[in-house]
C-alpha atoms as a PDB file:
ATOM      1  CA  UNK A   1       0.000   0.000   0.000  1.00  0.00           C
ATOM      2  CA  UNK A   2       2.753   2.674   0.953  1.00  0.00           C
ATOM      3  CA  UNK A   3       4.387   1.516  -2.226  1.00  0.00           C
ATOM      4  CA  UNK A   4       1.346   2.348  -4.146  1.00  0.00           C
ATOM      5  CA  UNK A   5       0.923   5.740  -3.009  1.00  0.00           C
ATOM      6  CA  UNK A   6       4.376   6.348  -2.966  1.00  0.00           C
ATOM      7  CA  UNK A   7       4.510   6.078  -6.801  1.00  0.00           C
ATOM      8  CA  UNK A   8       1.153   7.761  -6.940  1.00  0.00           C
ATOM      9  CA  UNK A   9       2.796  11.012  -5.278  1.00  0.00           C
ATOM     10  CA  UNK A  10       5.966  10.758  -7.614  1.00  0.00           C
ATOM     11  CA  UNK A  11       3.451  10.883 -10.100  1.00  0.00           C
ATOM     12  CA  UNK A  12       1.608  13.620  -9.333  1.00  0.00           C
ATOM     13  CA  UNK A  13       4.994  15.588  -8.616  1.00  0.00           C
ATOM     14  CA  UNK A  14       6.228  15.020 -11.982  1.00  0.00           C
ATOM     15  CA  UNK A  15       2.853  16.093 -13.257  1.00  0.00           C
ATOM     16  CA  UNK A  16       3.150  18.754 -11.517  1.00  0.00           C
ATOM     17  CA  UNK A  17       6.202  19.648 -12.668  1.00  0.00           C
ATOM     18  CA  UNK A  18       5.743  18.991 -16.109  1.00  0.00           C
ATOM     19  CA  UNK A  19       2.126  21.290 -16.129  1.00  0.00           C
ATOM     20  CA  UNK A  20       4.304  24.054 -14.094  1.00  0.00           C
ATOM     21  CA  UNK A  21       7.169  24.185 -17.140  1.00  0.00           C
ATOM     22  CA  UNK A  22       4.318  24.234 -19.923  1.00  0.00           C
ATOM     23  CA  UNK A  23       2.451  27.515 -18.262  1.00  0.00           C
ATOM     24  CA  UNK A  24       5.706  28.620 -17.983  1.00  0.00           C
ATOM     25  CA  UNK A  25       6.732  28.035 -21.396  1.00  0.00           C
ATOM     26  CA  UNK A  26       3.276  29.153 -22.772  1.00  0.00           C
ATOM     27  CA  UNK A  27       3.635  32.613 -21.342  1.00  0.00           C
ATOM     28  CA  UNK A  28       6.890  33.201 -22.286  1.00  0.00           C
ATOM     29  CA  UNK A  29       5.508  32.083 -26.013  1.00  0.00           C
ATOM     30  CA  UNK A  30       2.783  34.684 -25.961  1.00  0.00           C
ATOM     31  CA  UNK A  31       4.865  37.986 -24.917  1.00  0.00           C
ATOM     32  CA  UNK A  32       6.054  39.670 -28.243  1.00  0.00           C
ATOM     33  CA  UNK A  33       7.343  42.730 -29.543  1.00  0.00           C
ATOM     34  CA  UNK A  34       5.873  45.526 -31.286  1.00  0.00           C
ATOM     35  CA  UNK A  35       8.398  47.376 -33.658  1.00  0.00           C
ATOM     36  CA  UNK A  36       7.325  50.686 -35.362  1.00  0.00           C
ATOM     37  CA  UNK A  37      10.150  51.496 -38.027  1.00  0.00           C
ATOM     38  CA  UNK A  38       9.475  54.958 -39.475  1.00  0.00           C
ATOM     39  CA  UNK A  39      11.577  54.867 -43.030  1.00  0.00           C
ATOM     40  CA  UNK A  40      10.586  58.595 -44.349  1.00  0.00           C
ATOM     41  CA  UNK A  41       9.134  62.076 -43.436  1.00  0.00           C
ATOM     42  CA  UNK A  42       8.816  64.272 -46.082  1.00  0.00           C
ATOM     43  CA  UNK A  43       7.085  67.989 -45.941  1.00  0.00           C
ATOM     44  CA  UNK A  44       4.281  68.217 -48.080  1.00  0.00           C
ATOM     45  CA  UNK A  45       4.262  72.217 -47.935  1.00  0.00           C
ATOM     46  CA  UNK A  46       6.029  74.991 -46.124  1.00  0.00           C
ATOM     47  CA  UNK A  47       6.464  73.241 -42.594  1.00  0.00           C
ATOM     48  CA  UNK A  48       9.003  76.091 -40.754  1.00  0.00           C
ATOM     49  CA  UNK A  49       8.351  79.557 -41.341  1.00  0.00           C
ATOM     50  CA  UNK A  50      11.962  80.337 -40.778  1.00  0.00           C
ATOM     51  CA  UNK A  51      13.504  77.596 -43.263  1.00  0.00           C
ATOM     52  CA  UNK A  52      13.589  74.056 -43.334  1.00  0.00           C
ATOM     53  CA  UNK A  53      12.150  71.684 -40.609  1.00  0.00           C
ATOM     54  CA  UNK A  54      13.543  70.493 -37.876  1.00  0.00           C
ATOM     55  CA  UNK A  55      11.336  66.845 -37.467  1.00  0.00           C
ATOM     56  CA  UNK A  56      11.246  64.756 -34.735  1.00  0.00           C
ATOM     57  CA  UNK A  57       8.711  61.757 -33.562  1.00  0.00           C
ATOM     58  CA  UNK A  58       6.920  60.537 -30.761  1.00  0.00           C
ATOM     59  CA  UNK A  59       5.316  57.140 -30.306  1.00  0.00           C
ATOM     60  CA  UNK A  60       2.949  55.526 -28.162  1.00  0.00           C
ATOM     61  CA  UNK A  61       3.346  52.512 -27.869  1.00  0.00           C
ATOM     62  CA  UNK A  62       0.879  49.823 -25.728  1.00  0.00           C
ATOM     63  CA  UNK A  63       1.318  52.852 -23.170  1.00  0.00           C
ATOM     64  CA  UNK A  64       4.408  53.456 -23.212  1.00  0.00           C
ATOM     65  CA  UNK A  65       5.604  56.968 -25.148  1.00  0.00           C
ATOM     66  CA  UNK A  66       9.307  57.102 -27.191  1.00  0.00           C
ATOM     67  CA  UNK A  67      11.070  60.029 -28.401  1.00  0.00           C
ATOM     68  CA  UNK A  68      13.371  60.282 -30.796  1.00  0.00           C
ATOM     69  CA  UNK A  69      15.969  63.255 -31.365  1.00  0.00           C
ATOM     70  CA  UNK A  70      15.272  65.835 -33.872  1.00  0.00           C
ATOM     71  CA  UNK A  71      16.981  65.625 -37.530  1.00  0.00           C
ATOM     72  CA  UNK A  72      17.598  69.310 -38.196  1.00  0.00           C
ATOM     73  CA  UNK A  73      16.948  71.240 -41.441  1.00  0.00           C
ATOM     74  CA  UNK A  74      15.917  68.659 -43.426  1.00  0.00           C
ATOM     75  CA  UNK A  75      12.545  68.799 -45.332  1.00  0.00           C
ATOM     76  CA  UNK A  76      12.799  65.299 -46.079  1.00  0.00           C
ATOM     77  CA  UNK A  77      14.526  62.761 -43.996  1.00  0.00           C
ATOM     78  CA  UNK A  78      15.064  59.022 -44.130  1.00  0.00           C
ATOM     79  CA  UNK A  79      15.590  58.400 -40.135  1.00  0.00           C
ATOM     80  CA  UNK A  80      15.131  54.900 -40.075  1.00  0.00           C
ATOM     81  CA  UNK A  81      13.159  55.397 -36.444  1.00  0.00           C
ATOM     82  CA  UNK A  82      13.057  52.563 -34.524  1.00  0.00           C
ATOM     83  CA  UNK A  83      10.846  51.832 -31.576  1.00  0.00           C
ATOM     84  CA  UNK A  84       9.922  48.611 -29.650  1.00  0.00           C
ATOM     85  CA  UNK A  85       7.878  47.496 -26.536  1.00  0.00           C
ATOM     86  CA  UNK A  86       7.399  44.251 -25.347  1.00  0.00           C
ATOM     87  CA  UNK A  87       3.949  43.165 -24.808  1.00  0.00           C
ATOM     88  CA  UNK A  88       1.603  39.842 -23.566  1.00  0.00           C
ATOM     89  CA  UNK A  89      -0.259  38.685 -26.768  1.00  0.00           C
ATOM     90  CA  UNK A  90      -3.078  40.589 -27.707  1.00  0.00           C
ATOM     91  CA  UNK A  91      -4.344  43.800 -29.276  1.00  0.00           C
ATOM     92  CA  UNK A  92      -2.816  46.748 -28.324  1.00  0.00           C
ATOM     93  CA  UNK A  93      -2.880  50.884 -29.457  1.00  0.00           C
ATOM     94  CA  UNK A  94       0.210  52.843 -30.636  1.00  0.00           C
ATOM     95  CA  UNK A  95       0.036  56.832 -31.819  1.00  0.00           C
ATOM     96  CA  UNK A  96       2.551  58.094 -34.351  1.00  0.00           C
ATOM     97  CA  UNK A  97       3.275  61.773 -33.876  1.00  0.00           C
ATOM     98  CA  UNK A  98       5.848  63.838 -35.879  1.00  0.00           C
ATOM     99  CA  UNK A  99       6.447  67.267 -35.010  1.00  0.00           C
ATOM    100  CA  UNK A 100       8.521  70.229 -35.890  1.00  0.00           C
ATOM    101  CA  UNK A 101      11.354  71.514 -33.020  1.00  0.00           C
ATOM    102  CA  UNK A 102      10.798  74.947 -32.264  1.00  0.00           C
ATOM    103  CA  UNK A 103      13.252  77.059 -29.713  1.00  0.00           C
ATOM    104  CA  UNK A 104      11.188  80.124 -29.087  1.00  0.00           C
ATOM    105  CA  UNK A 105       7.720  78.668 -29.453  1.00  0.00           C
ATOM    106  CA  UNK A 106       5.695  75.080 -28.834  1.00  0.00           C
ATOM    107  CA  UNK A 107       6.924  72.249 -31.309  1.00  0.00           C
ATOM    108  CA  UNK A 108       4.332  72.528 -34.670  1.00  0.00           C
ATOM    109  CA  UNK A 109       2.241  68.511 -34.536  1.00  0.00           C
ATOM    110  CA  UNK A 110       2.721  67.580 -37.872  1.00  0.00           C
ATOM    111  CA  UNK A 111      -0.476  66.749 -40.014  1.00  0.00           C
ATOM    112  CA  UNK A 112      -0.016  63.327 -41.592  1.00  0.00           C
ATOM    113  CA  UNK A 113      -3.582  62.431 -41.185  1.00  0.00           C
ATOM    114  CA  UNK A 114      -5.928  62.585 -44.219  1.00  0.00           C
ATOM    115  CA  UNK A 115      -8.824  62.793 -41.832  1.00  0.00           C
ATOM    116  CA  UNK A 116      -9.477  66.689 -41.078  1.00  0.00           C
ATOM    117  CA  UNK A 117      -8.651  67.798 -37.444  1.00  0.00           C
ATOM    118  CA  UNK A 118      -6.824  64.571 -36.740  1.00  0.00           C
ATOM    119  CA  UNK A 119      -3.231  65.227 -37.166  1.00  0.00           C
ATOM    120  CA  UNK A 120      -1.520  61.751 -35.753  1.00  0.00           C
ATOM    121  CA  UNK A 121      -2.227  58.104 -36.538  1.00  0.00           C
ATOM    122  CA  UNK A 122      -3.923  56.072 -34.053  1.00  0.00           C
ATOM    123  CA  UNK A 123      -3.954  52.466 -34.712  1.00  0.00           C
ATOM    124  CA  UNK A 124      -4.055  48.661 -32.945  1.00  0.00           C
ATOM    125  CA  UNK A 125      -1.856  45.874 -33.713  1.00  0.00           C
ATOM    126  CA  UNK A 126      -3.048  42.258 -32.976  1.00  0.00           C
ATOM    127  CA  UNK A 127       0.166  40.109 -32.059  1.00  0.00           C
ATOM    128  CA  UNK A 128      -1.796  36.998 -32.511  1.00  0.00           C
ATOM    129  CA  UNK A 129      -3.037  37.547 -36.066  1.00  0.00           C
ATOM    130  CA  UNK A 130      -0.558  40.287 -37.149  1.00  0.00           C
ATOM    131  CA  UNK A 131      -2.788  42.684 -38.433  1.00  0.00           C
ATOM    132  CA  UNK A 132      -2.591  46.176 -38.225  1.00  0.00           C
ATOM    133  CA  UNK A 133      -6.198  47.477 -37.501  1.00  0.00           C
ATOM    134  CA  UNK A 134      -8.088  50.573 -37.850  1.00  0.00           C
ATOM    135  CA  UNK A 135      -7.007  51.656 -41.600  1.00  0.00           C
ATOM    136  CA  UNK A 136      -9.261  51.795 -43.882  1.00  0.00           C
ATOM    137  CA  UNK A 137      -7.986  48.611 -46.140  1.00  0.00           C
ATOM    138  CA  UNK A 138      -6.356  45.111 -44.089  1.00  0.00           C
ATOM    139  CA  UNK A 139      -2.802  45.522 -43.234  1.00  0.00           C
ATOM    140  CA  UNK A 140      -0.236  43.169 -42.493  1.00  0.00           C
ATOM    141  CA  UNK A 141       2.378  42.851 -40.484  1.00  0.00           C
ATOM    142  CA  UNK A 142       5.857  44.170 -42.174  1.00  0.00           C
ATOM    143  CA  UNK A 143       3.379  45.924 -44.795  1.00  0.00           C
ATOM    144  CA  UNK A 144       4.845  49.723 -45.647  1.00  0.00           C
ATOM    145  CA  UNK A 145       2.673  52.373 -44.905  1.00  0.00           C
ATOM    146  CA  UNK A 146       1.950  55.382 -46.269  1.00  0.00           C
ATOM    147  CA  UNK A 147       0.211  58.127 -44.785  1.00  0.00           C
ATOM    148  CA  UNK A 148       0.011  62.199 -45.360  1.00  0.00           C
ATOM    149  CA  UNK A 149      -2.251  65.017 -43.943  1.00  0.00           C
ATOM    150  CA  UNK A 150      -4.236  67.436 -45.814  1.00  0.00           C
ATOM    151  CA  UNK A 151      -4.183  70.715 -43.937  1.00  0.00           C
ATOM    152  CA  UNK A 152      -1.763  73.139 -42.964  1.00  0.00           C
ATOM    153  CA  UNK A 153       2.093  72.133 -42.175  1.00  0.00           C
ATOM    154  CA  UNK A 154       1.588  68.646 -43.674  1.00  0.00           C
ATOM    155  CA  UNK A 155       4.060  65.885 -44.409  1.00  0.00           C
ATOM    156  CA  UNK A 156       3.957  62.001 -45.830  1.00  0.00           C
ATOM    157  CA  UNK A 157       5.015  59.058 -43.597  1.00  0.00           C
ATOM    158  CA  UNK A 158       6.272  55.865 -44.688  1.00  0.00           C
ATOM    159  CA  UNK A 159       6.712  53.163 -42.069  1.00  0.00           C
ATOM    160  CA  UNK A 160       6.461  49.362 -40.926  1.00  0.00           C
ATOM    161  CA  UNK A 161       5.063  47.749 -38.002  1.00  0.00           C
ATOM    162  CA  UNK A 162       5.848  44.081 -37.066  1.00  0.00           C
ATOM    163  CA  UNK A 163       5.429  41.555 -34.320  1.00  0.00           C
ATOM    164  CA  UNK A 164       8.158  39.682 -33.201  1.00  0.00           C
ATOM    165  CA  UNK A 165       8.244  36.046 -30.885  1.00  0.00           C
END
């Protein structure tokens, strides 16, 4: 008898075990990465009154808010932005702002919204599916986008999103 639920105990310890190391392996196999790459900025009209712009960008992602340094005088750069946030599987938001450094007044938001009064992007990334959402055609991961406002102090975007394991 003590035999018998001796090997019954080893049993259930190994079980145990064995259930313990596949939660923890399933949780470490849903956590990913979201990567916004911004390739391009490039003013669409007169963005600095007083010469060339002076970009710089700010994104939001899953919460969390990145900034880069600004490229100066350049009305079109090729920054090769890179931002990236570890997050559990799922859909999550991330903003894309680009603005225009200013020393003696508030930076200039950059329109590169075609939607009027909305001058960033707003969008949600599903890690499980990899699908950008919230654009008006389906978007995959790794998929270059292009975006550019319509109103005053306007610019086109190019960039990438992706989801990496």
């Amino acid at each position: 008898m003590n035999d018998t639920v001796s090997r019954i105990g080893s049993a259930l310890r190994s079980a145990a075990l064995a259930l313990g190391l596949g939660i923890g392996l399933a949780g470490a196999a849903s956590a990913a990465d979201i990567v916004v790459t911004i390739d391009k900025v490039a003013a669409l009209d007169k963005i600095d009154p007083a010469g060339q712009a002076d970009f710089f960008a700010r994104v939001t992602i899953a919460g969390e808010t990145f900034k880069t340094e600004r490229i100066r005088k350049a009305d079109i750069i090729l920054p090769n932005w890179v931002f990236r946030k570890k997050v559990p599987a799922g859909i999550h938001t991330v903003k894309v702002e680009i603005f225009d450094k200013d020393v003696l007044s508030k930076d200039d938001l950059i329109d590169i919204n075609r939607v009027d009064g909305k001058r960033d992007l707003d969008f949600r990334i599903n890690t499980r599916t990899c699908r950008v959402l919230d654009f008006s055609q389906g978007l995959r991961c790794r998929e270059r986008i292009r975006r550019s406002g319509t109103e005053k102090r306007k610019a086109e975007i190019t960039f990438r999103v992706d989801v990496r394991r």
